[in-house]
N, C-alpha and C. Protein backbone atom coordinates (compact mmCIF):
# COMPACT_ATOMS: atom_id res chain seq x y z
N UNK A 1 44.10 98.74 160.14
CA UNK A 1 43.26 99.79 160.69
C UNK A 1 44.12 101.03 160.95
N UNK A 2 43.80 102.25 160.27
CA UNK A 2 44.34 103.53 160.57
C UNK A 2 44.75 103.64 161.50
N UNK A 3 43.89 103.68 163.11
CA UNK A 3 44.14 104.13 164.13
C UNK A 3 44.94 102.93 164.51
N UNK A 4 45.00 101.84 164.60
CA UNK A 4 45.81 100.99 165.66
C UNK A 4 47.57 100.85 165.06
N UNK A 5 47.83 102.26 163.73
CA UNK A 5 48.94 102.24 163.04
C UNK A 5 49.72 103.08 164.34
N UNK A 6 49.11 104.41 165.46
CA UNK A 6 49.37 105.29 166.02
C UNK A 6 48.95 106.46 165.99
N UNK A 7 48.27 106.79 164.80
CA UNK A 7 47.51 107.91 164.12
C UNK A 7 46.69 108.61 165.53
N UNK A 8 46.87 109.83 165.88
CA UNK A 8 45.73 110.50 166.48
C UNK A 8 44.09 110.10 165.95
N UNK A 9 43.58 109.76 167.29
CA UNK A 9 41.98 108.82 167.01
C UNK A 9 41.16 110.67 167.29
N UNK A 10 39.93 110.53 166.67
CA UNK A 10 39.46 112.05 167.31
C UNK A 10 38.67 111.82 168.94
N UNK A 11 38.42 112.95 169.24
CA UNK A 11 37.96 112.88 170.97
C UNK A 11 36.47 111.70 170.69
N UNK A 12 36.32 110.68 171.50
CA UNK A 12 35.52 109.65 172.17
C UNK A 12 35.74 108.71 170.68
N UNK A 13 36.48 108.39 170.35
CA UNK A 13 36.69 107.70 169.10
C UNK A 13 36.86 108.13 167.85
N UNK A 14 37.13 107.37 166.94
CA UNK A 14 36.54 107.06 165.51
C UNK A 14 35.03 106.70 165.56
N UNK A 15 34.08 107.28 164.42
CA UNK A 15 33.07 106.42 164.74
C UNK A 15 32.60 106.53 162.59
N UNK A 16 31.98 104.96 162.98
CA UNK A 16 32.46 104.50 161.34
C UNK A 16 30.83 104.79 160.51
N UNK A 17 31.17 105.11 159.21
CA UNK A 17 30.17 105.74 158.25
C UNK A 17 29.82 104.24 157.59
N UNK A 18 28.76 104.17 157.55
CA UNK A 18 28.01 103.06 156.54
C UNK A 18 28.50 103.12 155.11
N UNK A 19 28.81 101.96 154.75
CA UNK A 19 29.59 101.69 153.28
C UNK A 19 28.79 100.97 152.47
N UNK A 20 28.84 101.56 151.39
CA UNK A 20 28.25 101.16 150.12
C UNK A 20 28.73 99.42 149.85
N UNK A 21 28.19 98.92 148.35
CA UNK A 21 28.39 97.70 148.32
C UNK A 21 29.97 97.85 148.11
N UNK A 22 30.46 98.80 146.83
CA UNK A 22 31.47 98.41 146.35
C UNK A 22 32.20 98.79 147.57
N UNK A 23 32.68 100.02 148.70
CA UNK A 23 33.15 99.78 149.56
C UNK A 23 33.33 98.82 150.34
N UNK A 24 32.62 97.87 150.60
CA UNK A 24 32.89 96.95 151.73
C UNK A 24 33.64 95.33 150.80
N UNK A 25 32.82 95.63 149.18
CA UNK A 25 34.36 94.61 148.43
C UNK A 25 35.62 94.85 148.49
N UNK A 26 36.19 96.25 148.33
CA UNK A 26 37.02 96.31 147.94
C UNK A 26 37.89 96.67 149.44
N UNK A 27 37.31 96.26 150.57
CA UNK A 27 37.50 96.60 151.97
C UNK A 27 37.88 97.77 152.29
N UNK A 28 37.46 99.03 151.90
CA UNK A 28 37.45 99.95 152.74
C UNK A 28 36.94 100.43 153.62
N UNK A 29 37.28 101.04 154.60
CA UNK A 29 36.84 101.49 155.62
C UNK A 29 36.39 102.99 155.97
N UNK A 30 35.65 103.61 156.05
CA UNK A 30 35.34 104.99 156.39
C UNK A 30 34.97 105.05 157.93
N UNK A 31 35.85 105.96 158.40
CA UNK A 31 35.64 106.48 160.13
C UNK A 31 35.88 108.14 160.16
N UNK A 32 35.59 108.26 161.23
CA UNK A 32 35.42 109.67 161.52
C UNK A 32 37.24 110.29 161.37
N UNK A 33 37.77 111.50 162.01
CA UNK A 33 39.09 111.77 161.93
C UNK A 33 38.89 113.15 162.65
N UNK A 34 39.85 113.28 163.51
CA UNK A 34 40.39 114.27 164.32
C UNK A 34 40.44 115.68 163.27
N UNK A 35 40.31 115.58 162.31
CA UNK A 35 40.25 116.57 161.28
C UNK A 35 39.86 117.86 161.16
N UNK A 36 40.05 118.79 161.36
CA UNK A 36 38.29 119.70 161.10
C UNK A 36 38.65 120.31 159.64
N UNK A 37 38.05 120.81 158.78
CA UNK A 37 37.82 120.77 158.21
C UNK A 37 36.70 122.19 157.20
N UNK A 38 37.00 123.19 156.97
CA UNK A 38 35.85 124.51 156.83
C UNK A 38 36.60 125.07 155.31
N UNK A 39 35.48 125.29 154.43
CA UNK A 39 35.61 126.32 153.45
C UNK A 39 35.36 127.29 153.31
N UNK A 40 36.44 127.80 152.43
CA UNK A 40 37.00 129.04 152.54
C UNK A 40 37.30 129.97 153.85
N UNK A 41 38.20 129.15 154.09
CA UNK A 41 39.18 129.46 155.64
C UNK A 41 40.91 129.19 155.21
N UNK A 42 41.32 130.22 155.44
CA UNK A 42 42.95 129.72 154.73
C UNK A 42 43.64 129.30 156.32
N UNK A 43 43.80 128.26 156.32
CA UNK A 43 44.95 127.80 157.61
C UNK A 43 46.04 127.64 157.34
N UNK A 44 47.30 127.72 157.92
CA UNK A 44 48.10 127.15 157.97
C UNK A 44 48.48 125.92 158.34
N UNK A 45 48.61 125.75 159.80
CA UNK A 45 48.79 124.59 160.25
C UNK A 45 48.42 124.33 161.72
N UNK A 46 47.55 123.50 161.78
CA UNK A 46 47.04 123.51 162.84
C UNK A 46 47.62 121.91 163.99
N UNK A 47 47.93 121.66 165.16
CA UNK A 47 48.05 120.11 165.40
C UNK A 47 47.11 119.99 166.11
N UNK A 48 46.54 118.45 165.84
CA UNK A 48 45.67 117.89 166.23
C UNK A 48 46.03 117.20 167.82
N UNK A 49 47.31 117.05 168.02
CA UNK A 49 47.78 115.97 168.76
C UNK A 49 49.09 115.68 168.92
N UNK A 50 49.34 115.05 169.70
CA UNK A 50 51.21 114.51 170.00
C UNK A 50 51.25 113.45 170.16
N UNK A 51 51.86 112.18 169.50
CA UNK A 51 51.23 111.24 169.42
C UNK A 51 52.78 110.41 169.31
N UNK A 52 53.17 109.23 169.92
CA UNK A 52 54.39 108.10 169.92
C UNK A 52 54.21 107.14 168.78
N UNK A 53 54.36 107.53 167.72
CA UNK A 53 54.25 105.98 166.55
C UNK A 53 55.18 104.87 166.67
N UNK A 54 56.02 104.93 168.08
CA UNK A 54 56.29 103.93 167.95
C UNK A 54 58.19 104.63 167.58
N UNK A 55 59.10 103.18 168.35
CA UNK A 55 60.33 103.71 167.77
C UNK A 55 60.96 103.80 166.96
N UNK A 56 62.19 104.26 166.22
CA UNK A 56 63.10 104.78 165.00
C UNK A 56 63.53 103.58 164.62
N UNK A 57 64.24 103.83 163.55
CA UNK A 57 64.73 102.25 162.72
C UNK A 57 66.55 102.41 163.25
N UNK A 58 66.81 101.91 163.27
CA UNK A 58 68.46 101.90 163.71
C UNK A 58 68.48 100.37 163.69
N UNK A 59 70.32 100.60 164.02
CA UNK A 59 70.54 99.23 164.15
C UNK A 59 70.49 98.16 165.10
N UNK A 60 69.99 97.35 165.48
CA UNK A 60 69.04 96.19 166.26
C UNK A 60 67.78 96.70 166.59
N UNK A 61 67.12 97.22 165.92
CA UNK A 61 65.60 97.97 166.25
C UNK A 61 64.80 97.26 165.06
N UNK A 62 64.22 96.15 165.67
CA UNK A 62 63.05 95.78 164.35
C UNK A 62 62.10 96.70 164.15
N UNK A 63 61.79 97.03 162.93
CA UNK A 63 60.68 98.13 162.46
C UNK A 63 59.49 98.05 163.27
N UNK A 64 59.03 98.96 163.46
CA UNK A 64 57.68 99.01 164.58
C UNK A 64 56.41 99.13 163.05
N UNK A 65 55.35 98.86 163.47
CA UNK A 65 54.22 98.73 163.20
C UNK A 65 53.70 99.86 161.53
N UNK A 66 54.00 100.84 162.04
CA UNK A 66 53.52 101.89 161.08
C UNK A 66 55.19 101.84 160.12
N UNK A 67 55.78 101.48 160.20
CA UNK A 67 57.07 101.48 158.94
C UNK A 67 56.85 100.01 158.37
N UNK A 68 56.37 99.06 159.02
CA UNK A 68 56.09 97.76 158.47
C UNK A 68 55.31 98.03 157.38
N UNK A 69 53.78 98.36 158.13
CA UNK A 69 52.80 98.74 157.66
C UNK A 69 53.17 99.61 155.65
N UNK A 70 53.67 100.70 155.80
CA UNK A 70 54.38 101.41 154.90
C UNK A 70 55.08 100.53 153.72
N UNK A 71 55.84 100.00 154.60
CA UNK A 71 56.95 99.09 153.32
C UNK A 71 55.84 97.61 152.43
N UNK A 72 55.03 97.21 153.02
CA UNK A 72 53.68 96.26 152.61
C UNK A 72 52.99 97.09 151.80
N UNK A 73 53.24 98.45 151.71
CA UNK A 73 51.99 98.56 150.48
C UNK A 73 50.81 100.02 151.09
N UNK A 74 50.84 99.87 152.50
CA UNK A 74 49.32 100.35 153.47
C UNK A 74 49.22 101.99 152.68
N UNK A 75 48.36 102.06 152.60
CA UNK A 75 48.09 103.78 151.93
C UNK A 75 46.73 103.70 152.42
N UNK A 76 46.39 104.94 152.51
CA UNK A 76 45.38 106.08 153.27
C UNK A 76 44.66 107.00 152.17
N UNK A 77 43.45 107.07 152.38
CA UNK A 77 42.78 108.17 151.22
C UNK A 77 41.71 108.92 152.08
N UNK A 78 42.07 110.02 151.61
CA UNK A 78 40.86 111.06 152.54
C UNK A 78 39.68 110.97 151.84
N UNK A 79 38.43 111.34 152.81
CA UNK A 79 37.10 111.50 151.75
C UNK A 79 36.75 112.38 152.53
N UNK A 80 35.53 113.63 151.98
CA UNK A 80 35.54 114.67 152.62
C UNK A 80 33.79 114.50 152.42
N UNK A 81 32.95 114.32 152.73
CA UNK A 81 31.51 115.07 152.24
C UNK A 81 31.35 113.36 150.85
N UNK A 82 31.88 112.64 151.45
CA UNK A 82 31.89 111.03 150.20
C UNK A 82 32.84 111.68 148.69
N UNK A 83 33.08 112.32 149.04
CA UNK A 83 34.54 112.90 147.90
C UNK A 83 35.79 112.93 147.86
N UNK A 84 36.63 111.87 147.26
CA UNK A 84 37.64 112.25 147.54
C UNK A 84 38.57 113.47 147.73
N UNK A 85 39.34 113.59 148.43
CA UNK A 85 40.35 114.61 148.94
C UNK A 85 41.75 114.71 148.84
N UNK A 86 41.91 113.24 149.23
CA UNK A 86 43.48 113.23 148.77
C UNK A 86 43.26 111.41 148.95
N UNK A 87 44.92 110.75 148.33
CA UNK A 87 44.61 109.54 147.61
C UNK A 87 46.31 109.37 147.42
N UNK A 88 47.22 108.35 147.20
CA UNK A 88 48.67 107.65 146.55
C UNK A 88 48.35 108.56 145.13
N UNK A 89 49.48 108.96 144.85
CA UNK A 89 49.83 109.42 143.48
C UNK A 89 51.01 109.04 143.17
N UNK A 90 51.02 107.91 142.08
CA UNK A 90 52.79 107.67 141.61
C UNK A 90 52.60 107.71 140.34
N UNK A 91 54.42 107.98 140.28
CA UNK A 91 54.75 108.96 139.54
C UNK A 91 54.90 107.52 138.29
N UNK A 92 54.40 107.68 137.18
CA UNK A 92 54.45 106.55 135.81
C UNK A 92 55.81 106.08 136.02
């Protein structure tokens, strides 16, 4: 689950979008996101939040949660309006 990686949750939760068939085979999940989001608006950079993911890797420091998470594979895909947005891209 996104949020229980450390991820900023948005104000009074996540709250989750009804999933199609093939979504719920292929287990994805759609929830809300601290995001905002407007076209044709040029931003720079905005923060959502300040947030502890948890501590650094050094030596005697077992990996915390969200670097575990990472090294297993875990990837994230945005959907905007049921469209993707962004998605893993590797390189051939």
């Amino acid at each position: 689950d996104y949020y229980r990686l450390g991820f900023c949750p948005p104000e009074g939760g996540p709250k989750k979008d009804l999933e199609n068939l093939g979504e719920f085979l292929a287990g994805d999940r759609i929830e809300s996101s601290p995001y905002v989001l407007r076209m044709n608006e040029d931003v720079y950079c905005r923060q959502v939040c300040v947030h502890n993911v948890g501590r650094g890797e050094g030596p005697g420091n077992s990996p915390n949660r969200l670097v575990r998470a990472i090294r297993s594979g875990y990837h994230n895909n945005w959907i905007v309006d049921n469209l993707p947005a962004a998605s893993v891209a590797e390189n051939p």
